[in-house]
PDB file of N, CA and C in Angstrom:
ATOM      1  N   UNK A   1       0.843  -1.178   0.000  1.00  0.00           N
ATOM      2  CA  UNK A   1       0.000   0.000   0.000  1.00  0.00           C
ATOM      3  C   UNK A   1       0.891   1.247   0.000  1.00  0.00           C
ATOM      4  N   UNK A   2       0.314   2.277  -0.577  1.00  0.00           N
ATOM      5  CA  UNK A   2       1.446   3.114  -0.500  1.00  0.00           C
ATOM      6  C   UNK A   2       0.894   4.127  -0.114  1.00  0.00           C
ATOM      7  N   UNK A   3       2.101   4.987   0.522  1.00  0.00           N
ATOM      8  CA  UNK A   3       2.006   6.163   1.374  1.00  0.00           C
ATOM      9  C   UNK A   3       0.683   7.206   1.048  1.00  0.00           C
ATOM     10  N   UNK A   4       0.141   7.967   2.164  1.00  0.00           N
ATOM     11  CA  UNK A   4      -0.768   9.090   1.629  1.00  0.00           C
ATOM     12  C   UNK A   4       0.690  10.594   1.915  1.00  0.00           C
ATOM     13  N   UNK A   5       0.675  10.965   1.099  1.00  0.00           N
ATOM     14  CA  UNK A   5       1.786  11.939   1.334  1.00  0.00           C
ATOM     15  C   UNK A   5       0.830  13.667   0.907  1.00  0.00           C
ATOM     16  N   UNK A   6       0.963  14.778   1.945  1.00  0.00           N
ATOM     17  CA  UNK A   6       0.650  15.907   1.737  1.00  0.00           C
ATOM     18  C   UNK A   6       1.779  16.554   0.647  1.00  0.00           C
ATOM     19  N   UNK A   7       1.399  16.842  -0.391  1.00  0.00           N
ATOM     20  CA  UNK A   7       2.287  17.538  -1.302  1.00  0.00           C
ATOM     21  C   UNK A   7       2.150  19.731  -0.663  1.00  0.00           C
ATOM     22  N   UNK A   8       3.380  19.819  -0.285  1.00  0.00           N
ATOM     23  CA  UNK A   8       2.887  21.540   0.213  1.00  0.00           C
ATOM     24  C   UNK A   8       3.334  22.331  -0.731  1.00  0.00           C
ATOM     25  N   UNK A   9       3.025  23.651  -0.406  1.00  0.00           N
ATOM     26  CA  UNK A   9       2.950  24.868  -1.688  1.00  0.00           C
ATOM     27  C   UNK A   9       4.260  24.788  -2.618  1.00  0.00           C
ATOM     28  N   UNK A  10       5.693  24.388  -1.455  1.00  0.00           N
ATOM     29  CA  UNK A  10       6.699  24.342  -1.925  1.00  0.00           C
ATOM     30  C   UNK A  10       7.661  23.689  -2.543  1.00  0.00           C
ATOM     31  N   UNK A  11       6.270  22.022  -3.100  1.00  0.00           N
ATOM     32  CA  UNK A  11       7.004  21.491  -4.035  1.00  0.00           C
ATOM     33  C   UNK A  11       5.514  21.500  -5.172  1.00  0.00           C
ATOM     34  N   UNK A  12       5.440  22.244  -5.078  1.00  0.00           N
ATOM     35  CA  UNK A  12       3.979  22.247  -5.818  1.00  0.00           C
ATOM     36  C   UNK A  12       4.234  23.569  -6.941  1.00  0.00           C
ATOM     37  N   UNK A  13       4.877  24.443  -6.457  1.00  0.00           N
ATOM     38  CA  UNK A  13       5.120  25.909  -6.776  1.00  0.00           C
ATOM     39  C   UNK A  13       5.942  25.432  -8.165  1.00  0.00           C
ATOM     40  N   UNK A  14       6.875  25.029  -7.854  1.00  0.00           N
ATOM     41  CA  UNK A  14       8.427  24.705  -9.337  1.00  0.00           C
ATOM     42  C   UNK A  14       7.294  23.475 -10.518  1.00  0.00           C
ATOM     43  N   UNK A  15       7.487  24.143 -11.790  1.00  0.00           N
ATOM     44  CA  UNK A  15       6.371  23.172 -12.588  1.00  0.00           C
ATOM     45  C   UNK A  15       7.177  21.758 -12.845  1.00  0.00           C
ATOM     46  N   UNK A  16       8.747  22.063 -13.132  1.00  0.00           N
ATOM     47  CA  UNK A  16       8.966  20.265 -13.043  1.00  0.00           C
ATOM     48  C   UNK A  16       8.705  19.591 -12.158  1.00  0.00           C
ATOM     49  N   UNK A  17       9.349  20.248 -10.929  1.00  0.00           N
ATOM     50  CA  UNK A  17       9.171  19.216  -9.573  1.00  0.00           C
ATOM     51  C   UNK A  17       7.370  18.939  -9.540  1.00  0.00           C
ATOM     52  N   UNK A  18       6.680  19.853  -9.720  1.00  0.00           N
ATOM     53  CA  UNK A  18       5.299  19.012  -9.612  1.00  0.00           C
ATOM     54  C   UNK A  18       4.829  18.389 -10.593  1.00  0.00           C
ATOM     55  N   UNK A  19       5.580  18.688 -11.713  1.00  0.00           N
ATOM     56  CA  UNK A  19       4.811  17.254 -12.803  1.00  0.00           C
ATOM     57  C   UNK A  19       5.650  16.182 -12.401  1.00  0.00           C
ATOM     58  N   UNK A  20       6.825  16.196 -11.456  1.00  0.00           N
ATOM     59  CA  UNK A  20       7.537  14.796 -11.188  1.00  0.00           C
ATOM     60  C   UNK A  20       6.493  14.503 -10.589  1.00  0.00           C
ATOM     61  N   UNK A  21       5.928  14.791  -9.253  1.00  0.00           N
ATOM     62  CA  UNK A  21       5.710  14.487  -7.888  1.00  0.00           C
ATOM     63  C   UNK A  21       3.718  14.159  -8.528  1.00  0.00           C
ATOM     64  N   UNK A  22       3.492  14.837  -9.499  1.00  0.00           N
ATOM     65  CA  UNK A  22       2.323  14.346  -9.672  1.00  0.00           C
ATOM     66  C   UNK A  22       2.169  12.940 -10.599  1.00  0.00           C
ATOM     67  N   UNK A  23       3.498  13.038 -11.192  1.00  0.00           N
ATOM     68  CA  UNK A  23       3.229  11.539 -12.379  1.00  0.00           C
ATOM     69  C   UNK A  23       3.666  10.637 -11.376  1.00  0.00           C
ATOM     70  N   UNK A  24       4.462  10.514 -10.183  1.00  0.00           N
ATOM     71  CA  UNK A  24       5.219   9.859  -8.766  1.00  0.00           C
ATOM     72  C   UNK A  24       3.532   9.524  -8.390  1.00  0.00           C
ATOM     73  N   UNK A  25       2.377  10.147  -8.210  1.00  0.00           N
ATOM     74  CA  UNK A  25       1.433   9.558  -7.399  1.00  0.00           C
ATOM     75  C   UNK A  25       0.479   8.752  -8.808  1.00  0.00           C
ATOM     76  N   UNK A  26       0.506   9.388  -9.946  1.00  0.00           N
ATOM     77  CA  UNK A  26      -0.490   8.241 -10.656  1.00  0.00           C
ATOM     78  C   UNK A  26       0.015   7.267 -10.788  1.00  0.00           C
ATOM     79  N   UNK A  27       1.127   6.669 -10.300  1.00  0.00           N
ATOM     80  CA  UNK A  27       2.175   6.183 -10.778  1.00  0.00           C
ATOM     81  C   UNK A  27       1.714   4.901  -9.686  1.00  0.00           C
ATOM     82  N   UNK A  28       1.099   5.583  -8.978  1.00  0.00           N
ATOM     83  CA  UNK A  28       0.599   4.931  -7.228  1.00  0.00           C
ATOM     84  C   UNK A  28       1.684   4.463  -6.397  1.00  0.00           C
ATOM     85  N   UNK A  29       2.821   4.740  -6.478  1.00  0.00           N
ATOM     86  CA  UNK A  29       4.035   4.801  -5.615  1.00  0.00           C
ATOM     87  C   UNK A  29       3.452   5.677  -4.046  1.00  0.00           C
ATOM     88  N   UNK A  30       2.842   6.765  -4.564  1.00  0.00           N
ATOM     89  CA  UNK A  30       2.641   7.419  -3.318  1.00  0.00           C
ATOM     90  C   UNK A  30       0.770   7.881  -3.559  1.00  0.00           C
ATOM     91  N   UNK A  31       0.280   8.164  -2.251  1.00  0.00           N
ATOM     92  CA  UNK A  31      -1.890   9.220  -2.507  1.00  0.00           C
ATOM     93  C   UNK A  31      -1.239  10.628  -2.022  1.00  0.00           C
ATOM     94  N   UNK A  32      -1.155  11.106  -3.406  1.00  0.00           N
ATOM     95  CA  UNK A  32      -0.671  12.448  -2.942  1.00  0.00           C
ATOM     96  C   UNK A  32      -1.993  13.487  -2.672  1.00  0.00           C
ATOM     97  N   UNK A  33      -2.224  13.965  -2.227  1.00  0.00           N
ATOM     98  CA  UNK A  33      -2.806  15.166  -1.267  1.00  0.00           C
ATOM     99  C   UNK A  33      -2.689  16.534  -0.949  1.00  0.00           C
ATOM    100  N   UNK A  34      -3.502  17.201  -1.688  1.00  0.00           N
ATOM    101  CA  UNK A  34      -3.393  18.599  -0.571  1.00  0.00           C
ATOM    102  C   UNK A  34      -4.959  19.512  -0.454  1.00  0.00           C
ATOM    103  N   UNK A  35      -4.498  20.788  -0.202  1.00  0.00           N
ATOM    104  CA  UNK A  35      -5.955  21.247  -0.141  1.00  0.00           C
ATOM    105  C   UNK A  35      -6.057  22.284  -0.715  1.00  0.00           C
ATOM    106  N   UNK A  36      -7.335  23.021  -0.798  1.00  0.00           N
ATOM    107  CA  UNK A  36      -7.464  24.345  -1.487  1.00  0.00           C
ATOM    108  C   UNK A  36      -6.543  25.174  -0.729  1.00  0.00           C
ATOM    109  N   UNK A  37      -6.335  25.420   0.485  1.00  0.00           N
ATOM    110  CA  UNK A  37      -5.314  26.329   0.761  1.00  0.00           C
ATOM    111  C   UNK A  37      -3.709  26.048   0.148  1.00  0.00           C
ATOM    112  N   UNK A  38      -3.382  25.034  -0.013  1.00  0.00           N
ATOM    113  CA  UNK A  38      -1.927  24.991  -0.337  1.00  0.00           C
ATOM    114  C   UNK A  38      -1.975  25.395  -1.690  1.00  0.00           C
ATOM    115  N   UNK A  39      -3.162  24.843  -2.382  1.00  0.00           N
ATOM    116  CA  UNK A  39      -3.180  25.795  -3.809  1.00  0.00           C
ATOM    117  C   UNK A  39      -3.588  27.392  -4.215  1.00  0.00           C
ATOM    118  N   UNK A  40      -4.348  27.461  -3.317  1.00  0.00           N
ATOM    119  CA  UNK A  40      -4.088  29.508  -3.052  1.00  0.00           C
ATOM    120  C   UNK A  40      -2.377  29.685  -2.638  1.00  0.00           C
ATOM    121  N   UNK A  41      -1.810  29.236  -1.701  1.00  0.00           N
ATOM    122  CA  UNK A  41      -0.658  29.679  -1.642  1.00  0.00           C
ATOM    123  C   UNK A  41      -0.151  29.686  -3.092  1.00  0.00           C
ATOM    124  N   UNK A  42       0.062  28.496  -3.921  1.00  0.00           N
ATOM    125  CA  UNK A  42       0.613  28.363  -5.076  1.00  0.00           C
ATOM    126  C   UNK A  42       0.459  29.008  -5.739  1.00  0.00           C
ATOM    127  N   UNK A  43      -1.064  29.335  -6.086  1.00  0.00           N
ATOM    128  CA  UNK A  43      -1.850  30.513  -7.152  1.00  0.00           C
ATOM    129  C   UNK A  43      -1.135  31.886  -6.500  1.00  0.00           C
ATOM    130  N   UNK A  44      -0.807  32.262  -5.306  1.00  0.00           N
ATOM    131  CA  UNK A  44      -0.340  33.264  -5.179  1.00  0.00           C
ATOM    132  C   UNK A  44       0.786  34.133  -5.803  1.00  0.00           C
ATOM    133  N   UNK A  45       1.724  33.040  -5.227  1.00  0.00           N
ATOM    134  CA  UNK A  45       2.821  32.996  -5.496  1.00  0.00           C
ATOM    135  C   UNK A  45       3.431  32.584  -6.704  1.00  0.00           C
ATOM    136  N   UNK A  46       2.770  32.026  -7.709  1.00  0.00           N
ATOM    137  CA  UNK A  46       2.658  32.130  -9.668  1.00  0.00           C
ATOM    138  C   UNK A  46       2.338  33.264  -9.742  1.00  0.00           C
ATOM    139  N   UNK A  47       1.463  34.294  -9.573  1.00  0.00           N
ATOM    140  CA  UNK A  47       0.578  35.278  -9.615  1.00  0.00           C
ATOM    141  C   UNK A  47       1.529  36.095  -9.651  1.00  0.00           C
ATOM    142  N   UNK A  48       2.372  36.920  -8.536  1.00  0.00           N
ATOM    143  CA  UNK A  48       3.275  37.269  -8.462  1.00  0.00           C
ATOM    144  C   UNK A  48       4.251  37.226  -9.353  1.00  0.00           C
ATOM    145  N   UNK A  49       4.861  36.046  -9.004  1.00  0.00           N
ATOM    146  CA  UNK A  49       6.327  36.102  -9.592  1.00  0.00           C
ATOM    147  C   UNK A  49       6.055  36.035 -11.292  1.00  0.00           C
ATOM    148  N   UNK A  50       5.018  35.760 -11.861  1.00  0.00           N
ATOM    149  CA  UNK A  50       4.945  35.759 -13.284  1.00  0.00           C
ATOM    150  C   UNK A  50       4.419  35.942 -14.157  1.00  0.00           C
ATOM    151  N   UNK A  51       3.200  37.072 -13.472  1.00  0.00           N
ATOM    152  CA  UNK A  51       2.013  37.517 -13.520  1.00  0.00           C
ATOM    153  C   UNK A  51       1.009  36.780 -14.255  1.00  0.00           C
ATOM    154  N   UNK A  52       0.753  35.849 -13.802  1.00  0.00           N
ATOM    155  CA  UNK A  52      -0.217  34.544 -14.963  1.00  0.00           C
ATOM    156  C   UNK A  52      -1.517  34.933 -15.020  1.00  0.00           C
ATOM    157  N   UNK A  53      -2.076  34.755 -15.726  1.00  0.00           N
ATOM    158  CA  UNK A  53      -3.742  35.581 -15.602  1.00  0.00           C
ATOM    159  C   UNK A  53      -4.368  34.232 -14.941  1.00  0.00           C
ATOM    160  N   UNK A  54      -5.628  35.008 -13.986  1.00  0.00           N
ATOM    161  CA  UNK A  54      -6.470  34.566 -12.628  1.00  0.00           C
ATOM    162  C   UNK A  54      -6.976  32.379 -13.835  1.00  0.00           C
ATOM    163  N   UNK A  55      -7.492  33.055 -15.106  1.00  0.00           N
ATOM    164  CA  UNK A  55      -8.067  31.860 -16.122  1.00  0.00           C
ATOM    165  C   UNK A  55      -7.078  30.827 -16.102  1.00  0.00           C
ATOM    166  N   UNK A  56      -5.973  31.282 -16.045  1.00  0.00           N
ATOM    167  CA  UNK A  56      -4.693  30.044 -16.446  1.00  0.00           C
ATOM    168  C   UNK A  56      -4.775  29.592 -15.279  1.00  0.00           C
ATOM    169  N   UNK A  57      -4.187  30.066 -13.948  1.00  0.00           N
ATOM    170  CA  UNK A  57      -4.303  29.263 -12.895  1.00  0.00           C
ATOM    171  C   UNK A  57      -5.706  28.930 -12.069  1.00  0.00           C
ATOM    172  N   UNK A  58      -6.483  29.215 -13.079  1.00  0.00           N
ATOM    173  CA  UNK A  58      -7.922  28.106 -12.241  1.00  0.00           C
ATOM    174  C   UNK A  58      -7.673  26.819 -13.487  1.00  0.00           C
ATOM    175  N   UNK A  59      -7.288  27.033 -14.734  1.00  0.00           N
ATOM    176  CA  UNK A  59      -7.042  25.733 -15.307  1.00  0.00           C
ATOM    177  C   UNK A  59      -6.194  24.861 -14.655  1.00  0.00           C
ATOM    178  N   UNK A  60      -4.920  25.231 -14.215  1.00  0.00           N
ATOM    179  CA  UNK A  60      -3.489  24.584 -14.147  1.00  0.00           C
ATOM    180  C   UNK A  60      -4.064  23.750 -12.592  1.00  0.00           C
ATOM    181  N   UNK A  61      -5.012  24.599 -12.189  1.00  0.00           N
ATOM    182  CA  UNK A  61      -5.720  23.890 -11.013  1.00  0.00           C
ATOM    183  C   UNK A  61      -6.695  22.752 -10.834  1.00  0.00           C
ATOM    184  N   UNK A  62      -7.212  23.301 -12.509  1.00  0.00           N
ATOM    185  CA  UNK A  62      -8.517  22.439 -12.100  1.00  0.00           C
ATOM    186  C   UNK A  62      -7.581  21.122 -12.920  1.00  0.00           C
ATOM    187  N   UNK A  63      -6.716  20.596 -13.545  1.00  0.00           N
ATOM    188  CA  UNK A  63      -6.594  19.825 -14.209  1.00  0.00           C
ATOM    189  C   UNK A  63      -5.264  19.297 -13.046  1.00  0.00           C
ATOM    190  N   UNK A  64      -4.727  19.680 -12.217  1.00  0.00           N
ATOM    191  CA  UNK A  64      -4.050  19.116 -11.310  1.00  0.00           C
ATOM    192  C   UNK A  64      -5.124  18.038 -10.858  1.00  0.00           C
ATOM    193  N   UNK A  65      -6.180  18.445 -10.578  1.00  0.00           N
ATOM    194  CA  UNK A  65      -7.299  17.787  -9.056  1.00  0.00           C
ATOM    195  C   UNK A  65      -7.564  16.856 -10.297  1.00  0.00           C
ATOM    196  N   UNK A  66      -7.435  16.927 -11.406  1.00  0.00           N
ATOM    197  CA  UNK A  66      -8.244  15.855 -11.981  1.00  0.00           C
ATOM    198  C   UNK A  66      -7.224  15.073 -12.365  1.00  0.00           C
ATOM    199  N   UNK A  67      -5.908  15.207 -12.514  1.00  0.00           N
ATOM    200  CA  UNK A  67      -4.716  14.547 -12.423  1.00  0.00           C
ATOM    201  C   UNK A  67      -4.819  13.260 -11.557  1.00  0.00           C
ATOM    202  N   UNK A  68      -5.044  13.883 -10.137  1.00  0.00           N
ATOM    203  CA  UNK A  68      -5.099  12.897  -8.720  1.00  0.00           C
ATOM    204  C   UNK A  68      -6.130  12.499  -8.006  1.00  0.00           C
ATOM    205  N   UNK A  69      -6.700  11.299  -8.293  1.00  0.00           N
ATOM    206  CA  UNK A  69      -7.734  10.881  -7.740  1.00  0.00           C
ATOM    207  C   UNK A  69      -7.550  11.393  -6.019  1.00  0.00           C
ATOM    208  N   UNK A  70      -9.021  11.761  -5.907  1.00  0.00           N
ATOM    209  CA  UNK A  70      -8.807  11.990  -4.881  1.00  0.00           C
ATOM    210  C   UNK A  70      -7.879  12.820  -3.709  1.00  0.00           C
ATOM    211  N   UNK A  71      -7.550  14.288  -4.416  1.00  0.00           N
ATOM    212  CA  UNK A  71      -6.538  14.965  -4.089  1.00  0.00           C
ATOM    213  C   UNK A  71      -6.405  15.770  -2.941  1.00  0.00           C
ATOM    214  N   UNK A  72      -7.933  16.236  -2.556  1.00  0.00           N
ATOM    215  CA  UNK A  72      -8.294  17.138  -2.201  1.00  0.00           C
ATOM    216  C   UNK A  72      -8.673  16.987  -0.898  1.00  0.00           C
ATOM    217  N   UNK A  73      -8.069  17.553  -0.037  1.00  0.00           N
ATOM    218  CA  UNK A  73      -8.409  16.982   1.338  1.00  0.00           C
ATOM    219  C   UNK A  73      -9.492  18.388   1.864  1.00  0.00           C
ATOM    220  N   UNK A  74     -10.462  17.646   2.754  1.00  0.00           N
ATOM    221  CA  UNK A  74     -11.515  19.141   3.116  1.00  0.00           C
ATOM    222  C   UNK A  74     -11.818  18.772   4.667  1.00  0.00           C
ATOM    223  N   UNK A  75     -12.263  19.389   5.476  1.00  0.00           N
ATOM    224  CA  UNK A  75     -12.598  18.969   6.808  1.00  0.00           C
ATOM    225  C   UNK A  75     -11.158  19.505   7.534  1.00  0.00           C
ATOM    226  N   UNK A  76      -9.973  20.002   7.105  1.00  0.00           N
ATOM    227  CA  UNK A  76      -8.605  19.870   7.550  1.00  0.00           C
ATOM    228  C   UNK A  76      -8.777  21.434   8.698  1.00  0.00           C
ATOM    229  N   UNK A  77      -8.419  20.661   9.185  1.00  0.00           N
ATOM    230  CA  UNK A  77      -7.935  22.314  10.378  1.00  0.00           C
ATOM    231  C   UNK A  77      -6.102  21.792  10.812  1.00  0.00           C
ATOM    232  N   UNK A  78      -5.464  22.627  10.542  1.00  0.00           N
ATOM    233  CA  UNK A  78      -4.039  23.004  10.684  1.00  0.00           C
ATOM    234  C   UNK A  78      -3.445  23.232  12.122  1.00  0.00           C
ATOM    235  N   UNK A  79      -2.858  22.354  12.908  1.00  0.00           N
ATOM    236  CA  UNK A  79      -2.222  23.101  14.117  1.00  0.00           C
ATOM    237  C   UNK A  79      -1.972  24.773  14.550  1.00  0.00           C
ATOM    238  N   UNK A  80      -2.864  24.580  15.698  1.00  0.00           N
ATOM    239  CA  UNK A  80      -2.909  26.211  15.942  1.00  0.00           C
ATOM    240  C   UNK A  80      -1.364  26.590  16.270  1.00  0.00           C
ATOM    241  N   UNK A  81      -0.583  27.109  15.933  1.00  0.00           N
ATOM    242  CA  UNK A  81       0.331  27.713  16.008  1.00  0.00           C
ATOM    243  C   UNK A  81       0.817  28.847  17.321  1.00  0.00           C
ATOM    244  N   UNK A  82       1.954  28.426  17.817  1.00  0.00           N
ATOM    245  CA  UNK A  82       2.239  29.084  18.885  1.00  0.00           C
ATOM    246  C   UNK A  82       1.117  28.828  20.202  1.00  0.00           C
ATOM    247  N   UNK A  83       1.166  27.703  19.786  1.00  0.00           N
ATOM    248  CA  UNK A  83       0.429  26.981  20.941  1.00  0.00           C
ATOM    249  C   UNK A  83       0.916  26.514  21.805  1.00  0.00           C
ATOM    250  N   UNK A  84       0.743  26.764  23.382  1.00  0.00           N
ATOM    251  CA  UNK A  84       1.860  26.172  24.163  1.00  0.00           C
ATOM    252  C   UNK A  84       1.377  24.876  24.508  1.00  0.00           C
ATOM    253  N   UNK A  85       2.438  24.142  25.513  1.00  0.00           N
ATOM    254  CA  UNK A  85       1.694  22.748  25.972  1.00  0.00           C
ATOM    255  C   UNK A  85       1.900  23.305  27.744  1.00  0.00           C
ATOM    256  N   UNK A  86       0.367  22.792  28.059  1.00  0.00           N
ATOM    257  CA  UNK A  86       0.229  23.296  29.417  1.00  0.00           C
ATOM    258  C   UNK A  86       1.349  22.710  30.689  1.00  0.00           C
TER     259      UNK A  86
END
């Protein structure tokens, strides 16, 4: 069985490394995973650095999720941060 692995903004961001890491999960080596937030980060940060219009990266998005069965994780709440332990 193979791993469920969270793919984050920062191997998601570089387009080779994520067409590696996405042909690595159809590949079923790994259930790669992430969520709408790690892809706003991504969309951001394309946005920016290369000014891509808003149409291209809802494509480059929507055809990722359809890339990976099952990609999309929802229900997720993130460690509250700067949280102490009592």
């Amino acid at each position: 069985m193979a791993f469920v692995v969270i793919y984050d903004a920062c191997v998601l961001y570089p387009n080779t490394l994520r067409d590696l890491l996405i042909h690595v999960s159809q590949r079923g080596f790994v259930r790669a995973r992430w969520t709408e937030a790690i892809l706003d980060e991504v969309d951001r940060n394309v946005a920016r650095d290369y000014n891509i219009a808003p149409e291209t990266l809802a494509r480059r998005r929507s055809l990722m999720n359809l890339a990976v069965r099952d990609c999309l994780v929802t229900g997720f709440e993130p460690p509250h941060r700067g949280a102490q332990a009592a």
